[in-house]
PDB file of N, CA and C in Angstrom:
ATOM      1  N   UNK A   1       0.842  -1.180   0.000  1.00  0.00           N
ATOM      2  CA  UNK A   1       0.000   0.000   0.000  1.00  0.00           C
ATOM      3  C   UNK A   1       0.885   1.241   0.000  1.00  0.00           C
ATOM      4  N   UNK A   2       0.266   2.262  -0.798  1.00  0.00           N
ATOM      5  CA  UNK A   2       1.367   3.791  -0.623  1.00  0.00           C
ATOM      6  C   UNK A   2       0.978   4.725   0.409  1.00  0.00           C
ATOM      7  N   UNK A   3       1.156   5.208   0.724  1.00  0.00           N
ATOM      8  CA  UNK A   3       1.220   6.242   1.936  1.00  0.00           C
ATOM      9  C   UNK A   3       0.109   7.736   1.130  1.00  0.00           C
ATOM     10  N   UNK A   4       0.326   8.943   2.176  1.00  0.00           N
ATOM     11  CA  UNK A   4      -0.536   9.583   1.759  1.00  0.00           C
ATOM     12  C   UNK A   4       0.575  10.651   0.848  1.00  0.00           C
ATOM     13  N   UNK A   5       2.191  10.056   1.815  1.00  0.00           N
ATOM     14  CA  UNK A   5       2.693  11.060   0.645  1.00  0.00           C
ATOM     15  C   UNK A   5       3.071  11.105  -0.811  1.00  0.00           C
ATOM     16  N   UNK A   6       2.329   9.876  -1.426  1.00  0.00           N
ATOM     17  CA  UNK A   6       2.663   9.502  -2.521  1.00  0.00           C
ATOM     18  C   UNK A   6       1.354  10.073  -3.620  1.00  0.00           C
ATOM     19  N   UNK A   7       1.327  10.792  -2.963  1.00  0.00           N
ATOM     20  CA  UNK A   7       0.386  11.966  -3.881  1.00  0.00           C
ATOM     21  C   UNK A   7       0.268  13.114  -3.388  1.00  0.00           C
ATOM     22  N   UNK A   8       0.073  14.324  -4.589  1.00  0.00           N
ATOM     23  CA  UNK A   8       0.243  15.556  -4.257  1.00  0.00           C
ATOM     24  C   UNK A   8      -0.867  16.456  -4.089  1.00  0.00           C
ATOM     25  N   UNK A   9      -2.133  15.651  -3.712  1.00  0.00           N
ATOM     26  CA  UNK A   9      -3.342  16.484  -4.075  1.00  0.00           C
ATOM     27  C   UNK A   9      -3.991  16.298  -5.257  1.00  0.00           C
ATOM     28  N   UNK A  10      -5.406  17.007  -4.980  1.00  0.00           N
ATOM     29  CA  UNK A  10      -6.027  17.587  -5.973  1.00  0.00           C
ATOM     30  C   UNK A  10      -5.565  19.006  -6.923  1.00  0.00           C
ATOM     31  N   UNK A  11      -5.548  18.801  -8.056  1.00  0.00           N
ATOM     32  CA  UNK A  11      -4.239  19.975  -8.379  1.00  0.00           C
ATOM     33  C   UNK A  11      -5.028  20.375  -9.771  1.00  0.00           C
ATOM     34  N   UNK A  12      -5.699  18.992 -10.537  1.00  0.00           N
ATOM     35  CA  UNK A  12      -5.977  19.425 -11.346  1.00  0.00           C
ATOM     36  C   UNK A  12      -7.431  19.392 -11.987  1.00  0.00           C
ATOM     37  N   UNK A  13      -8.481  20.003 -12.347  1.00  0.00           N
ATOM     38  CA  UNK A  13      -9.767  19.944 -12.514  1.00  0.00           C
ATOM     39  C   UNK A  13     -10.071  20.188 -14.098  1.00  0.00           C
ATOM     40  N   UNK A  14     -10.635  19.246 -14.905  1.00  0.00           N
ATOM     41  CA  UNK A  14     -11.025  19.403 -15.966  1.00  0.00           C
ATOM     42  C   UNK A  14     -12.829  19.559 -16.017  1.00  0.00           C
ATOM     43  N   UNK A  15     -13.234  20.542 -16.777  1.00  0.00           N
ATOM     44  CA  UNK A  15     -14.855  21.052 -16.843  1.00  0.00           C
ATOM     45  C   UNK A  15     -15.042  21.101 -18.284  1.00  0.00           C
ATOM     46  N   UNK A  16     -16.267  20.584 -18.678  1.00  0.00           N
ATOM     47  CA  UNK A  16     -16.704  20.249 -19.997  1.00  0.00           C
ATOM     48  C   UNK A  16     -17.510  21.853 -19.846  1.00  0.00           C
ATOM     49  N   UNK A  17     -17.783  21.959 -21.365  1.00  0.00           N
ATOM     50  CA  UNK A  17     -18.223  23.303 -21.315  1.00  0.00           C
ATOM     51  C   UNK A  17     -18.819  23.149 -22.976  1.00  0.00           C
ATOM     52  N   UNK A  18     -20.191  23.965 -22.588  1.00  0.00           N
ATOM     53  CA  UNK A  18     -20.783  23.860 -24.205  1.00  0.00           C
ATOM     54  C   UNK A  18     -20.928  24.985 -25.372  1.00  0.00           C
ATOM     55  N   UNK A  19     -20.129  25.986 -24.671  1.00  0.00           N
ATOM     56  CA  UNK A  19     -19.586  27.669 -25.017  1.00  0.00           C
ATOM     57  C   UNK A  19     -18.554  27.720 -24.689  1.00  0.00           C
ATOM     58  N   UNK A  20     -17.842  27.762 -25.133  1.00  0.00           N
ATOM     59  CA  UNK A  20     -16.060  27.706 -24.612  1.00  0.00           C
ATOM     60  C   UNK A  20     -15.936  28.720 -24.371  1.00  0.00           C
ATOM     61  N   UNK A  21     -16.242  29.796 -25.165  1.00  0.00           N
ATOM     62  CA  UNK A  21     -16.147  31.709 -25.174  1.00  0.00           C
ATOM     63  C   UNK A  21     -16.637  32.120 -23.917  1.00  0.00           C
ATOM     64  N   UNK A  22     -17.909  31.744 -23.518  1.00  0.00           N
ATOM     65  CA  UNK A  22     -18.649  32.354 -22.623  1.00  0.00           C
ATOM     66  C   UNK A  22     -18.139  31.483 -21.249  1.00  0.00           C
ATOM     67  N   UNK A  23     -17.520  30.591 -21.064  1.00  0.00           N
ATOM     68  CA  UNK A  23     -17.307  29.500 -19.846  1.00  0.00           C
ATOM     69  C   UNK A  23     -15.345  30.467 -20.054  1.00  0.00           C
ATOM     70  N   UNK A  24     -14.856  30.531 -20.896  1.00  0.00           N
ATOM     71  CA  UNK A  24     -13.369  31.352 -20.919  1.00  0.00           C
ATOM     72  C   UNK A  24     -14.092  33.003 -20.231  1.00  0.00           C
ATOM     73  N   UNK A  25     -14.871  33.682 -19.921  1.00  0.00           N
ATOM     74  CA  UNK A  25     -14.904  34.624 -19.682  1.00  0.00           C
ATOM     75  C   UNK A  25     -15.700  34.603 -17.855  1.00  0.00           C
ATOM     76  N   UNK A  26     -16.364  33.899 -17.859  1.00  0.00           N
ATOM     77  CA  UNK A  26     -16.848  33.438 -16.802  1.00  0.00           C
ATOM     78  C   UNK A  26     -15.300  32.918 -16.131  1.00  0.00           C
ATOM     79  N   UNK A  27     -14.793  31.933 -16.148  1.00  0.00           N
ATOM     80  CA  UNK A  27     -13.696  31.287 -15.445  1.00  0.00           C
ATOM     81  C   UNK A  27     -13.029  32.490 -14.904  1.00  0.00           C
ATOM     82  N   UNK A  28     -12.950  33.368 -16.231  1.00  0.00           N
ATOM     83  CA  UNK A  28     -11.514  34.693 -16.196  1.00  0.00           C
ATOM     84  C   UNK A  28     -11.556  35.453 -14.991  1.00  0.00           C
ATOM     85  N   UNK A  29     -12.947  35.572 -14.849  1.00  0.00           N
ATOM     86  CA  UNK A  29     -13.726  36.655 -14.359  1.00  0.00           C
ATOM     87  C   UNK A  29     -13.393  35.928 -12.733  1.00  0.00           C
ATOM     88  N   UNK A  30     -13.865  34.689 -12.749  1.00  0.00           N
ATOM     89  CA  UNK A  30     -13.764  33.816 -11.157  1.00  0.00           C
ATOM     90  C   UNK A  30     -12.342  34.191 -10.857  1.00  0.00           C
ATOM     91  N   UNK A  31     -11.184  33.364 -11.254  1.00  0.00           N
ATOM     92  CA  UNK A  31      -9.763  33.408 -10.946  1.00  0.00           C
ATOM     93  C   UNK A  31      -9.039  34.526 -10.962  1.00  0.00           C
ATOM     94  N   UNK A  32      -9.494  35.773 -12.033  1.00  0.00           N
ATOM     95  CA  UNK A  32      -8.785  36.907 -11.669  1.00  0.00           C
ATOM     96  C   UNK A  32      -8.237  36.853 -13.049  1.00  0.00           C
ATOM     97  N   UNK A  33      -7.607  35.842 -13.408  1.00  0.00           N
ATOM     98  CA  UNK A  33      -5.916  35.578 -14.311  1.00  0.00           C
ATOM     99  C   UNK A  33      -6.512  35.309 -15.816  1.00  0.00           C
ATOM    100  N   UNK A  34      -5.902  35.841 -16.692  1.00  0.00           N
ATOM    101  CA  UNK A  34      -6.370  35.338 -18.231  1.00  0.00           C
ATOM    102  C   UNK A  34      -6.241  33.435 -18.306  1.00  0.00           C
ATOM    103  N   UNK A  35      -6.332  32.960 -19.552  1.00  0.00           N
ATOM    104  CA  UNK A  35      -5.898  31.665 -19.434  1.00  0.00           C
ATOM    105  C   UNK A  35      -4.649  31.460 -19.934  1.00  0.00           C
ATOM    106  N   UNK A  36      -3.958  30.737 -19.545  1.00  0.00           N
ATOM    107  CA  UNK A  36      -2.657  30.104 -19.839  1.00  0.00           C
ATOM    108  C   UNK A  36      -2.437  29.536 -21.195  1.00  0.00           C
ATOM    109  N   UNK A  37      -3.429  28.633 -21.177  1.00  0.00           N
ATOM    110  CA  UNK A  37      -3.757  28.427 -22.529  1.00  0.00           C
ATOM    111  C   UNK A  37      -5.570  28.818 -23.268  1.00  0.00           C
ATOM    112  N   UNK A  38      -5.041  28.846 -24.631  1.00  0.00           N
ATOM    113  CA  UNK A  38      -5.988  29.718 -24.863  1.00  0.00           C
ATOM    114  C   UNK A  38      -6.439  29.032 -26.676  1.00  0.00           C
ATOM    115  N   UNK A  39      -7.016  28.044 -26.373  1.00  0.00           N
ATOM    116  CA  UNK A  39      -6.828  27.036 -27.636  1.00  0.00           C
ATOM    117  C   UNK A  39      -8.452  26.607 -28.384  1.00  0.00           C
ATOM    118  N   UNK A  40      -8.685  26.196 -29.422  1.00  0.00           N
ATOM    119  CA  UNK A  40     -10.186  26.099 -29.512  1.00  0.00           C
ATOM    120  C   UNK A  40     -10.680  25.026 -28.977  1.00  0.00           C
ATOM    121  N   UNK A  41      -9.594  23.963 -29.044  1.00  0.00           N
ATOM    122  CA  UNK A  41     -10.023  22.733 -28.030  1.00  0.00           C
ATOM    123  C   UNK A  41      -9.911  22.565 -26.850  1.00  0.00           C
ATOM    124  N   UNK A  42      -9.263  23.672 -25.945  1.00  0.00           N
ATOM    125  CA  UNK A  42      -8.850  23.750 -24.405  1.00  0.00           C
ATOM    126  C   UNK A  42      -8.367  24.973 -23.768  1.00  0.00           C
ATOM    127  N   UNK A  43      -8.718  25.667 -22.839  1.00  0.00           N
ATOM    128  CA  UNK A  43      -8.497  26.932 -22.003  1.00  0.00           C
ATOM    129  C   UNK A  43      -8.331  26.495 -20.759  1.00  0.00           C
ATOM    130  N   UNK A  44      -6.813  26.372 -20.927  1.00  0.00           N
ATOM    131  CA  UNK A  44      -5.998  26.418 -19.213  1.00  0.00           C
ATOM    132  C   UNK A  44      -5.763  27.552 -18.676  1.00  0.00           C
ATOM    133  N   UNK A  45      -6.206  27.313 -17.208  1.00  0.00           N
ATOM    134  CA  UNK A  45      -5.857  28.597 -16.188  1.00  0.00           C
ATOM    135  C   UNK A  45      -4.999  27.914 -15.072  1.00  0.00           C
ATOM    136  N   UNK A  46      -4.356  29.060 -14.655  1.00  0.00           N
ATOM    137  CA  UNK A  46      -3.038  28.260 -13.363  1.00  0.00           C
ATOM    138  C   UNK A  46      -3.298  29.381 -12.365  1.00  0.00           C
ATOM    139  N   UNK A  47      -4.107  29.111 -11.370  1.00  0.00           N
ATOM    140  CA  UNK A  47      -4.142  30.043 -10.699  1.00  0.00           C
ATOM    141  C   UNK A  47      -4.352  29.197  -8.862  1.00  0.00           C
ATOM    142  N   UNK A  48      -3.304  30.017  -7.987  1.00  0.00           N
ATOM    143  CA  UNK A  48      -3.385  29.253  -6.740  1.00  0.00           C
ATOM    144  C   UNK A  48      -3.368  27.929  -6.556  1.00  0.00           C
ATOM    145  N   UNK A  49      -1.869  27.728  -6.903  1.00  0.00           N
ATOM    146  CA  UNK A  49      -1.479  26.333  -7.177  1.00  0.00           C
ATOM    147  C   UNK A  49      -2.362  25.360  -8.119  1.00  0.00           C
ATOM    148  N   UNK A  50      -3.464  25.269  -8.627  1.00  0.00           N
ATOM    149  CA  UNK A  50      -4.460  24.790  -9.261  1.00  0.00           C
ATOM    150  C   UNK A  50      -4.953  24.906 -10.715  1.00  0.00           C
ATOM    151  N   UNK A  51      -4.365  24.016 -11.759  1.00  0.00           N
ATOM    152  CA  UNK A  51      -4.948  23.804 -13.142  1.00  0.00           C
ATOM    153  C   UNK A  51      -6.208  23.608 -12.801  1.00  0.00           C
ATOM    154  N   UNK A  52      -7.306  24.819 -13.890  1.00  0.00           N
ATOM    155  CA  UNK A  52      -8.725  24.546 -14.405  1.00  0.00           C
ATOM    156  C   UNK A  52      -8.509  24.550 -15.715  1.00  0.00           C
ATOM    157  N   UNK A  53      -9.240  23.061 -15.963  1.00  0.00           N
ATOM    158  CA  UNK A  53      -8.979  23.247 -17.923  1.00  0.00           C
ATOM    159  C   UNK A  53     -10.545  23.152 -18.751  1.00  0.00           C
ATOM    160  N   UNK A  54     -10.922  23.338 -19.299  1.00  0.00           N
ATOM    161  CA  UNK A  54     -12.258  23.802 -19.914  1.00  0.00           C
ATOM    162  C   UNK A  54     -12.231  22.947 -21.411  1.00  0.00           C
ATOM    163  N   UNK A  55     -12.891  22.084 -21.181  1.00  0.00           N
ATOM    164  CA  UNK A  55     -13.186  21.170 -22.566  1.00  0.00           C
ATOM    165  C   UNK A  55     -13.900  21.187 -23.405  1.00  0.00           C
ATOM    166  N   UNK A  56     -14.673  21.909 -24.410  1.00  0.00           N
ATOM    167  CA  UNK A  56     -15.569  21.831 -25.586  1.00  0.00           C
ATOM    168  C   UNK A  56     -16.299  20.623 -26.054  1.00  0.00           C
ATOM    169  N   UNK A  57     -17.410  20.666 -25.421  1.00  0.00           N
ATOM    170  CA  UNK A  57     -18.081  19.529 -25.454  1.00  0.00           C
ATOM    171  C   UNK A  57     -17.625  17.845 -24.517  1.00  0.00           C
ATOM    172  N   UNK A  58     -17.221  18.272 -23.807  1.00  0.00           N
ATOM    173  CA  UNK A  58     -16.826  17.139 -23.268  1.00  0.00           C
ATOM    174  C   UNK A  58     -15.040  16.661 -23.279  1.00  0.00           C
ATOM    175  N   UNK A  59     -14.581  17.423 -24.225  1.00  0.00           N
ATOM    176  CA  UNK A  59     -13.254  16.865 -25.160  1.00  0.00           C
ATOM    177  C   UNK A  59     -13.557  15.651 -25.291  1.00  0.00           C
ATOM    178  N   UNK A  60     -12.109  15.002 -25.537  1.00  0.00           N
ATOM    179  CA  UNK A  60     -11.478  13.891 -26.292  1.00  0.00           C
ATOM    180  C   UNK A  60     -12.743  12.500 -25.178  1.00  0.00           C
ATOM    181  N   UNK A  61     -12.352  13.253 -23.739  1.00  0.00           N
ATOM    182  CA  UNK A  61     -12.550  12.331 -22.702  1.00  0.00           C
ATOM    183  C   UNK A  61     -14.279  11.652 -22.589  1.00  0.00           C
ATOM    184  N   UNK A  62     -14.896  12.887 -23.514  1.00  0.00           N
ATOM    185  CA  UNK A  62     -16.412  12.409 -23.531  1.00  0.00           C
ATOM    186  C   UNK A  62     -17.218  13.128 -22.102  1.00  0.00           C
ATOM    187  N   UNK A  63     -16.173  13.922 -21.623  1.00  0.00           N
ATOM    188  CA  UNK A  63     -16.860  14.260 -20.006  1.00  0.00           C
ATOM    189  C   UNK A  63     -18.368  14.773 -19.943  1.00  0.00           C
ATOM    190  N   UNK A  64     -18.921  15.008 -19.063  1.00  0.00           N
ATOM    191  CA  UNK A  64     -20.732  14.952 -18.615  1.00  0.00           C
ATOM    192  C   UNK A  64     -19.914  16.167 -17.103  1.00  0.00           C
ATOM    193  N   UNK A  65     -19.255  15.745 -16.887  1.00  0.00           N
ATOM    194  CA  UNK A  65     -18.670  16.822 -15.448  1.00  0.00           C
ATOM    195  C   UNK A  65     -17.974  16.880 -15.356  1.00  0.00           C
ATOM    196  N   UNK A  66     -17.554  17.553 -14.280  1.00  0.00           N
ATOM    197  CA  UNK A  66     -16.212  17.904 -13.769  1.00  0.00           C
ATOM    198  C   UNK A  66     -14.966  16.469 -13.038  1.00  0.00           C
ATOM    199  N   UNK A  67     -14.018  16.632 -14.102  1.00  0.00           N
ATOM    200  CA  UNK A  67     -13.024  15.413 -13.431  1.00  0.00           C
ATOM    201  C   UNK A  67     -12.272  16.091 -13.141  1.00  0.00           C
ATOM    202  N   UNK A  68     -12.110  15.454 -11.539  1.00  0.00           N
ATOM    203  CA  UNK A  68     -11.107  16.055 -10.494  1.00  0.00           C
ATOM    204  C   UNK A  68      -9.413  15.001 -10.637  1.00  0.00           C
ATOM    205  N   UNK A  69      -8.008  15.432 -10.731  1.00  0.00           N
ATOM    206  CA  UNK A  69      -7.344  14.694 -10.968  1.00  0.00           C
ATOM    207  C   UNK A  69      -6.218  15.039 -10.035  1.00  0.00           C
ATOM    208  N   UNK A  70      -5.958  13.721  -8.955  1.00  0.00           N
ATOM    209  CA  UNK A  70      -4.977  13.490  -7.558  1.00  0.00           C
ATOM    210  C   UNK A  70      -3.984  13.400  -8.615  1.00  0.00           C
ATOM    211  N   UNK A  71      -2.435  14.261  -8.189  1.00  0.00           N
ATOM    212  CA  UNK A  71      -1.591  14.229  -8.471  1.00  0.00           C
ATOM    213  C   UNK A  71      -0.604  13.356  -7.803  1.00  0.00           C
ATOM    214  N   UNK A  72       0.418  12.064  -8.396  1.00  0.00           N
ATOM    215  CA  UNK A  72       0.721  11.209  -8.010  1.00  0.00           C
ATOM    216  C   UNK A  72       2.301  10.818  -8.034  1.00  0.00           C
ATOM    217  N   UNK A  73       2.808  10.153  -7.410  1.00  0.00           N
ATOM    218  CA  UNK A  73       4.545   9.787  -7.343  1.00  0.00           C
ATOM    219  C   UNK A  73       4.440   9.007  -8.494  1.00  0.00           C
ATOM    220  N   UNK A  74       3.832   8.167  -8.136  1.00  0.00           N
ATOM    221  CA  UNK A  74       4.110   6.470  -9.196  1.00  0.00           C
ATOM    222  C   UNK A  74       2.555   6.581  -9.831  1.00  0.00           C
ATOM    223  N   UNK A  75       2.008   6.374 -10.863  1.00  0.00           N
ATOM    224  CA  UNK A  75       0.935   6.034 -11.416  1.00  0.00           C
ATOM    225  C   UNK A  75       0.856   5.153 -11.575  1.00  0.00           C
ATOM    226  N   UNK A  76       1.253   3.859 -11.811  1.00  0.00           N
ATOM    227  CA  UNK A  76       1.517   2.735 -12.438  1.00  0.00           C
ATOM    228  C   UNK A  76       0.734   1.928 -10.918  1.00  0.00           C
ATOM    229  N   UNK A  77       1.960   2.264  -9.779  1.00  0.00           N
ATOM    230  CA  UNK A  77       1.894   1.905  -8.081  1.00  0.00           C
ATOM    231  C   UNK A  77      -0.001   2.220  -8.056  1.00  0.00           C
ATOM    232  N   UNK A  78      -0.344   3.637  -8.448  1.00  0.00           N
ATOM    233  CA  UNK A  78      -1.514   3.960  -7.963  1.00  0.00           C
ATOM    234  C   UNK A  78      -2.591   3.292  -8.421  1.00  0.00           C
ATOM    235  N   UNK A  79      -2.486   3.467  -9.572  1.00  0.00           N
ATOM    236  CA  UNK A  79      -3.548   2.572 -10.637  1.00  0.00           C
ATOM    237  C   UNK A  79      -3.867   1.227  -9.823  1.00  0.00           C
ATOM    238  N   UNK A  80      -2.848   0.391  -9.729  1.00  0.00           N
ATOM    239  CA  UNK A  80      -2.599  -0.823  -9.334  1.00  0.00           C
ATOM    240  C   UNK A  80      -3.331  -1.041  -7.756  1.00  0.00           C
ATOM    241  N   UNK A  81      -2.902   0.181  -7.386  1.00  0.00           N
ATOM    242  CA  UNK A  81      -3.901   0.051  -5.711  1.00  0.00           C
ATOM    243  C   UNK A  81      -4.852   0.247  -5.748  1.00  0.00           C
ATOM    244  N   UNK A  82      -5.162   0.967  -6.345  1.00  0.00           N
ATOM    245  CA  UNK A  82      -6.994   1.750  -6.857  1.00  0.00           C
ATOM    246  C   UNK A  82      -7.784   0.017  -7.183  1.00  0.00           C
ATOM    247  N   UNK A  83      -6.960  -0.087  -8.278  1.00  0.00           N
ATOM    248  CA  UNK A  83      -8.156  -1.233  -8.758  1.00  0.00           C
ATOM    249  C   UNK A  83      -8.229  -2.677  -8.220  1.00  0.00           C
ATOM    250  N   UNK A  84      -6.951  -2.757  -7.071  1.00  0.00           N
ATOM    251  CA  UNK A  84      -7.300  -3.860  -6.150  1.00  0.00           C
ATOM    252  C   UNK A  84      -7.961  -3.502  -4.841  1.00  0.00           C
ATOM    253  N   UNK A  85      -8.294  -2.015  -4.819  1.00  0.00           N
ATOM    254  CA  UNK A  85      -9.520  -1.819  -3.839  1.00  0.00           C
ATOM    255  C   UNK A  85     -10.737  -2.289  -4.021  1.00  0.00           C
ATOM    256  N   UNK A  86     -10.920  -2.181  -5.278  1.00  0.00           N
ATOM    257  CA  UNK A  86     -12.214  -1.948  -5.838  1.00  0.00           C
ATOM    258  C   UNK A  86     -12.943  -0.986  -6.803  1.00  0.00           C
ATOM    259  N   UNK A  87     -11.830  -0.334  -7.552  1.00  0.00           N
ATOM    260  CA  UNK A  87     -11.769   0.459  -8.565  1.00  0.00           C
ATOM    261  C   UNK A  87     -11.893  -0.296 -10.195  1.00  0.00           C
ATOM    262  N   UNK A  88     -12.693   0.329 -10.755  1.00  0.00           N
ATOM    263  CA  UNK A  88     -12.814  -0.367 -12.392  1.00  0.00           C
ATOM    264  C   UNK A  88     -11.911   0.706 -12.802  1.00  0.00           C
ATOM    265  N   UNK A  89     -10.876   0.193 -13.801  1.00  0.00           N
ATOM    266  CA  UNK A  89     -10.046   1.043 -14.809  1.00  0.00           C
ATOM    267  C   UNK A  89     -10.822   1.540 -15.750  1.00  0.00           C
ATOM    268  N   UNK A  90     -10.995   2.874 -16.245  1.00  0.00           N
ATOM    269  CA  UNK A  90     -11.978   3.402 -17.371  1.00  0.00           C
ATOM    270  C   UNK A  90     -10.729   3.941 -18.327  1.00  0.00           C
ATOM    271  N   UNK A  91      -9.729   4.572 -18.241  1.00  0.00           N
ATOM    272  CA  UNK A  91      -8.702   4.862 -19.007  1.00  0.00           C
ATOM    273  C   UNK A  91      -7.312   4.535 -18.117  1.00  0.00           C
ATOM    274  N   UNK A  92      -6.279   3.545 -18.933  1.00  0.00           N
ATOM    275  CA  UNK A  92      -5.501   3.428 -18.400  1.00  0.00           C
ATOM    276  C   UNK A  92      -3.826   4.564 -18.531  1.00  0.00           C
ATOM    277  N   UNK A  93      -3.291   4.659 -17.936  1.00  0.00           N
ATOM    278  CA  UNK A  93      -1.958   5.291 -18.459  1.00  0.00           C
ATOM    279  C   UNK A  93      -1.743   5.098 -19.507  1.00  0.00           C
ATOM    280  N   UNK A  94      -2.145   6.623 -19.900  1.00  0.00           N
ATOM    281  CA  UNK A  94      -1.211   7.229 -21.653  1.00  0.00           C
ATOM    282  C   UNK A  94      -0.665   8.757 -21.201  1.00  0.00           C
ATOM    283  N   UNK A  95       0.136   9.129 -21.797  1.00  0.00           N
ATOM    284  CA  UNK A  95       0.910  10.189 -21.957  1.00  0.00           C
ATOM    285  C   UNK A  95      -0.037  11.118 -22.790  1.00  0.00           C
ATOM    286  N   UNK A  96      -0.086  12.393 -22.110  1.00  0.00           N
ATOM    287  CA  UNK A  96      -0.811  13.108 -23.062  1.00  0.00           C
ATOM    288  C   UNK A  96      -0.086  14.360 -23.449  1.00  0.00           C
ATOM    289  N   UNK A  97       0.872  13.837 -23.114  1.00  0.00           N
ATOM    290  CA  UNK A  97       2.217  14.970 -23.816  1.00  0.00           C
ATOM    291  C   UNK A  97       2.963  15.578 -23.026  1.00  0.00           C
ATOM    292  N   UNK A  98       4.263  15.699 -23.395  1.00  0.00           N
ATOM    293  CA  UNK A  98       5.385  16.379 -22.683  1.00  0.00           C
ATOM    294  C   UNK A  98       5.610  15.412 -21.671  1.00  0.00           C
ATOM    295  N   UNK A  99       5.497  14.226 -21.701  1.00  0.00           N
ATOM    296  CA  UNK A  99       5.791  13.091 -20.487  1.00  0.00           C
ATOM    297  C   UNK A  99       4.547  13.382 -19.494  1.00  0.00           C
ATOM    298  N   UNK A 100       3.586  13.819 -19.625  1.00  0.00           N
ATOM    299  CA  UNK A 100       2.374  13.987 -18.759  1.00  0.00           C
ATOM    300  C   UNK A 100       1.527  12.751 -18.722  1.00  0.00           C
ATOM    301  N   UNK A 101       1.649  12.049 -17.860  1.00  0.00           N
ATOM    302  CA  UNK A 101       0.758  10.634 -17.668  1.00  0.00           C
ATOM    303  C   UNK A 101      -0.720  10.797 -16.831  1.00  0.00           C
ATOM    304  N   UNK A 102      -1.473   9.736 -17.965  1.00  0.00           N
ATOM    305  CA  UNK A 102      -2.752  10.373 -16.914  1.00  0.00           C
ATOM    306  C   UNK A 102      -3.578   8.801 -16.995  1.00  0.00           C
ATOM    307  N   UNK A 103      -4.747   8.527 -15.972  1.00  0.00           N
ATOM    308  CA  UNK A 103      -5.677   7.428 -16.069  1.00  0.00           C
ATOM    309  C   UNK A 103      -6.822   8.134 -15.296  1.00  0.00           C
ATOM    310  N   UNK A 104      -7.792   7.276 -15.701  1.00  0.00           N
ATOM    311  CA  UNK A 104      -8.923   7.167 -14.854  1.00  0.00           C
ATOM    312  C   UNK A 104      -9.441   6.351 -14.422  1.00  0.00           C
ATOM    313  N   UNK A 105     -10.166   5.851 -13.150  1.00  0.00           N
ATOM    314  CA  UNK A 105     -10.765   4.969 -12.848  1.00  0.00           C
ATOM    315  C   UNK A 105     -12.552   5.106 -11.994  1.00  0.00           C
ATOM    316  N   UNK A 106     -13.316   4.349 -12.339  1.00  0.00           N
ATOM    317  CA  UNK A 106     -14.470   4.268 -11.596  1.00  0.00           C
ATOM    318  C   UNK A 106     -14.610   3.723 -10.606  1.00  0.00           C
ATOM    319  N   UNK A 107     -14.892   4.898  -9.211  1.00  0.00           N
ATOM    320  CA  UNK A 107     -15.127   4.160  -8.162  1.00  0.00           C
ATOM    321  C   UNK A 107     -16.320   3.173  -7.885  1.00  0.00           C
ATOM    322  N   UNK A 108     -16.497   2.628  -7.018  1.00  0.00           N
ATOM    323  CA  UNK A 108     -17.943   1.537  -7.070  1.00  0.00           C
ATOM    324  C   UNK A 108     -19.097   2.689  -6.468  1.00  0.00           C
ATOM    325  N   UNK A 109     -19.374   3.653  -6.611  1.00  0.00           N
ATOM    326  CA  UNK A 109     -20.464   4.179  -6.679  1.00  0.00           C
ATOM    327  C   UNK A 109     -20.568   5.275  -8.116  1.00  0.00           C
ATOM    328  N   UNK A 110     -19.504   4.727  -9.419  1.00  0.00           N
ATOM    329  CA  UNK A 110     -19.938   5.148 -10.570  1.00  0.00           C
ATOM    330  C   UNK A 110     -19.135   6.986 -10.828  1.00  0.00           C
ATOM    331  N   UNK A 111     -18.618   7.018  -9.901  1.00  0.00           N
ATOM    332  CA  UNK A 111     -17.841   8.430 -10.180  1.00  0.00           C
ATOM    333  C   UNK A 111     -16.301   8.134 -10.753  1.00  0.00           C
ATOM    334  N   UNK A 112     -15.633   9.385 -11.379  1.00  0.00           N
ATOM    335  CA  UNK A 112     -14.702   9.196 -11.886  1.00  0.00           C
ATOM    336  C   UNK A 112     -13.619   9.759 -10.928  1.00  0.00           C
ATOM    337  N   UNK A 113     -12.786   9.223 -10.735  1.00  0.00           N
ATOM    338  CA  UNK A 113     -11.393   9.941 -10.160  1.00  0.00           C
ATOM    339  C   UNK A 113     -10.399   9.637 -11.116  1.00  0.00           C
ATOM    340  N   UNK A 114      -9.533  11.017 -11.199  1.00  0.00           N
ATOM    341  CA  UNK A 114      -8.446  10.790 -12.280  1.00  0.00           C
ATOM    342  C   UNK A 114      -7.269  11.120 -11.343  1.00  0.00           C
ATOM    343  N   UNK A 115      -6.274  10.305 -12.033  1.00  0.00           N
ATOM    344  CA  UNK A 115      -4.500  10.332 -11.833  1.00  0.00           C
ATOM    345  C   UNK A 115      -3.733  10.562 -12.359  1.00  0.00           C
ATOM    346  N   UNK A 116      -2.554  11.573 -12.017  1.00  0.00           N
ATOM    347  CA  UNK A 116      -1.950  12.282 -13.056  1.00  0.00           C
ATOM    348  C   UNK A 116      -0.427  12.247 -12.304  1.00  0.00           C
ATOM    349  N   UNK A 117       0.378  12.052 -12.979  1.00  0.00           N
ATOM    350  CA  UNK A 117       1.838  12.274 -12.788  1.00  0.00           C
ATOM    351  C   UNK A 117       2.878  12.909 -14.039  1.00  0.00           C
ATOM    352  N   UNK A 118       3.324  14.237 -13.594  1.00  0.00           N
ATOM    353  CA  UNK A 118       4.207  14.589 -14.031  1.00  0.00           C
ATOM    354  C   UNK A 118       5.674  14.004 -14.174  1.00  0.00           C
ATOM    355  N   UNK A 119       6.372  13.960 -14.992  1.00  0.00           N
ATOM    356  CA  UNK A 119       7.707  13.670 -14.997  1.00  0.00           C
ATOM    357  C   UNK A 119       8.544  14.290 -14.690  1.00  0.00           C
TER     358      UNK A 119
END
């Protein structure tokens, strides 16, 4: 089993959005800060230690809500503990660029928690 220091928090929050324009001006308006990124498929903000990223229709991921994503030492370690708790794997570790590793899994009451490790 890993400890609690083998993760860094909740750090990162992805939100589906069905106006990207109007959900980028709303966000702006919440955090203070323009976005970081500023893309037609994604609007990152970094504000108070905390990525909010804003998905157009769901993105790639198909989202319905907000996925919250624990930042992690080992992903591989985590994954592996998650789903001998009692976790279903819904996306396993892929890189989604720049060495950025990510998964998801379904807890047994049907919610998503995501895992993310930087390199």
């Amino acid at each position: 089993m890993t400890t609690a220091s083998d993760h860094q928090g909740l750090r990162t929050v992805l939100v589906p959005v069905s106006d990207l324009g109007q959900a980028k001006a709303v966000y702006t308006a919440l955090l203070g800060v323009p976005p970081q990124v500023d893309a037609p498929y994604y609007v990152g903000f970094e504000a108070g230690g905390q990525h909010l990223g804003l998905l157009p229709a769901g993105g790639p991921q198909g989202l319905t809500a907000p996925l919250a994503y624990w930042h992690v030492a080992d992903i591989e370690a985590k994954l592996a503990e998650l789903a001998a708790a009692g976790a279903t794997v819904k996306d396993p570790v892929g890189d989604v660029g720049g060495g950025r590793l990510t998964a998801t899994v379904i807890d047994p009451d049907g919610n998503l928690v995501g895992l993310l490790q930087d390199r």
